[in-house]
Protein backbone atom coordinates (compact mmCIF):
# COMPACT_ATOMS: atom_id res chain seq x y z
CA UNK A 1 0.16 12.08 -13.33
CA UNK A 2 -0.54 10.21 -16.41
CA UNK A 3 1.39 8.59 -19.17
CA UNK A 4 2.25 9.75 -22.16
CA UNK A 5 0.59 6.66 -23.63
CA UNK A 6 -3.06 8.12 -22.51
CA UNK A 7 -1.89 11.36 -23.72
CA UNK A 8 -1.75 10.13 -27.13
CA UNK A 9 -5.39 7.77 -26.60
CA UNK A 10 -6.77 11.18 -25.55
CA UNK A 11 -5.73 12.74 -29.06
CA UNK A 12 -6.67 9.40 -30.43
CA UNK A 13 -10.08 10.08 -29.43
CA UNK A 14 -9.77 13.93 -30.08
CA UNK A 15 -9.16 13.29 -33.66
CA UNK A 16 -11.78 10.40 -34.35
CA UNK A 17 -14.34 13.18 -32.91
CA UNK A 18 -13.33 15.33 -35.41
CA UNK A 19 -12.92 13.05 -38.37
CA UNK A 20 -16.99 11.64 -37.05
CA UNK A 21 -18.29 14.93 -37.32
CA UNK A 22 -16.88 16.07 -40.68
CA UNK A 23 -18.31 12.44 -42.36
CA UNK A 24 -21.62 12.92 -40.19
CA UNK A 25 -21.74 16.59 -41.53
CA UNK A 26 -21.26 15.16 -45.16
CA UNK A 27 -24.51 12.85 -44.60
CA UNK A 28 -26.15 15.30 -42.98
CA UNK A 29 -25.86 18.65 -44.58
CA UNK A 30 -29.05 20.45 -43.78
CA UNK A 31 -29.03 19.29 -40.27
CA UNK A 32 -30.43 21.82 -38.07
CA UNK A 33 -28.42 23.07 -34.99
CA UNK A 34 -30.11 21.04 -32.57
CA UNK A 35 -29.19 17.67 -34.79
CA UNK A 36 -25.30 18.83 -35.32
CA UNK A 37 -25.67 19.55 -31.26
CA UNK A 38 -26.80 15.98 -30.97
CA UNK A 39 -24.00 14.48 -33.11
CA UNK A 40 -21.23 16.39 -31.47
CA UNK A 41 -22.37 15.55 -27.72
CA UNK A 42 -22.84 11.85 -28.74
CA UNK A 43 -19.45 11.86 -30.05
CA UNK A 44 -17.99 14.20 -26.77
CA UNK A 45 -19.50 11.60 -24.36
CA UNK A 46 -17.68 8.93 -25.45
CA UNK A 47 -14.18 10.69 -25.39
CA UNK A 48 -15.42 12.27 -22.13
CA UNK A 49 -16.08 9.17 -20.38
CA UNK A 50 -12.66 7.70 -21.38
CA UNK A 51 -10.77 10.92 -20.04
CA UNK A 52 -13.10 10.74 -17.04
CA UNK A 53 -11.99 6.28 -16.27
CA UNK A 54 -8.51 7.80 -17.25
CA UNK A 55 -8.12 10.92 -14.18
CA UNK A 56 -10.14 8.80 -12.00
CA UNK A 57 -7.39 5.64 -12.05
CA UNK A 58 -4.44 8.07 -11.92
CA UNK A 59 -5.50 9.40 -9.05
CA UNK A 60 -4.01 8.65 -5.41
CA UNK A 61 -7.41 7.92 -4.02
CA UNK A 62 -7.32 4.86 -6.44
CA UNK A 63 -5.04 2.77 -4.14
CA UNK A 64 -5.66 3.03 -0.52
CA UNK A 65 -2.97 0.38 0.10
CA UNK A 66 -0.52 2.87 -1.62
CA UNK A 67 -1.56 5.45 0.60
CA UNK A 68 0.35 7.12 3.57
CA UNK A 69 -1.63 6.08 6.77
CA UNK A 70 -2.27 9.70 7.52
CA UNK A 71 -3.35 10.03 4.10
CA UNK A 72 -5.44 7.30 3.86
CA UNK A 73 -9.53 8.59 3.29
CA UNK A 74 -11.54 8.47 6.58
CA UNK A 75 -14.55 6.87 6.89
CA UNK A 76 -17.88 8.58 6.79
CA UNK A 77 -19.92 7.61 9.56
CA UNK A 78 -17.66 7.43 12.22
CA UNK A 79 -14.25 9.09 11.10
CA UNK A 80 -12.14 5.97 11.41
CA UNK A 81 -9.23 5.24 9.04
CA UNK A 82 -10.36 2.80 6.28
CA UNK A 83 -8.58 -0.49 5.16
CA UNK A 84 -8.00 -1.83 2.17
CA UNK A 85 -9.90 -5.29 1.44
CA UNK A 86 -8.24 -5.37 -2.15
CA UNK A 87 -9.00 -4.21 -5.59
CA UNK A 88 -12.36 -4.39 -7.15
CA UNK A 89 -14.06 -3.34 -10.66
CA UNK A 90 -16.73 -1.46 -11.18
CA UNK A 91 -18.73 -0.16 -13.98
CA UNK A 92 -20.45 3.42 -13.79
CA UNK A 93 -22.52 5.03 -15.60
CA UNK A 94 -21.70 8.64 -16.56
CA UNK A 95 -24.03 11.83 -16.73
CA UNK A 96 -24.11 11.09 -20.56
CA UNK A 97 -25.09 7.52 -20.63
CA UNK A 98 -21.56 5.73 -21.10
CA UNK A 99 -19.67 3.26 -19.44
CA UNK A 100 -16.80 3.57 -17.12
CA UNK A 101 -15.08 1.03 -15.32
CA UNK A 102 -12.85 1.34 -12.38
CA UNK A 103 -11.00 -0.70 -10.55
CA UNK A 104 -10.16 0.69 -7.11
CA UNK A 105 -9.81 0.04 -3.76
CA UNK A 106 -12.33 -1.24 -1.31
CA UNK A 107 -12.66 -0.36 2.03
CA UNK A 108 -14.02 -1.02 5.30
CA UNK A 109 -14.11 1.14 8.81
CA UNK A 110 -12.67 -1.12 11.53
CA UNK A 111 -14.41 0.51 13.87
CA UNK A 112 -18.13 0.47 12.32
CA UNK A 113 -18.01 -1.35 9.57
CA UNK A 114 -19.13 0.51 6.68
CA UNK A 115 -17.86 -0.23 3.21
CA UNK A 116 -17.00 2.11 0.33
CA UNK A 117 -16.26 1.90 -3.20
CA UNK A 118 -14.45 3.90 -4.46
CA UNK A 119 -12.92 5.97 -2.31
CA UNK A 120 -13.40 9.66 -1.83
């Protein structure tokens, strides 16, 4: 699934979130809940979003050329198999406001056309 490599980033991350938040509790000691709230989902985002590029590369749907042609995703609008045109990047935004870039697959429908990055 994924490497133990990005198993220890993830703890990497884990432990500089908890290492922030005990110095930012130190500057900040009659912070109200709503402002220790704050601090901790700033600092969750960031090790959210990096778990979040992390799943999404390690995932099958990644590499369409890797694919199975049976298991290869389907295209929307018409239901025919989709190609791979090679790998692209792409940055994303997530629900929290941080950056995530993939690079996946793009595809097009033979039969219609339609493009799709990344796919589902």
């Amino acid at each position: 699934m994924w490497s133990n490599a990005t198993e220890r980033h993830w703890q990497q991350e884990a432990d500089r979130v908890m290492s922030g938040m005990k110095e930012w509790r130190l500057q900040h000691p009659r912070a109200s809940l709503r402002e220790i709230e704050t601090a901790l989902d700033e600092r969750f985002a960031k090790m959210r979003a990096r778990m979040l590029q992390d799943v999404a590369l390690a995932s099958a749907a990644a590499r369409i050329s890797e694919a199975e042609e049976a298991e290869r995703p389907r295209c929307a609008q018409c239901g025919g198999p989709l190609e791979s045109h090679g790998e692209q990047e792409r940055t994303l935004t997530t629900t929290f406001n941080e950056p995530i870039r993939l690079e996946r697959s793009y595809a097009t429908c033979p039969v219609c056309g339609t493009g799709l990055f990344p796919p589902r």
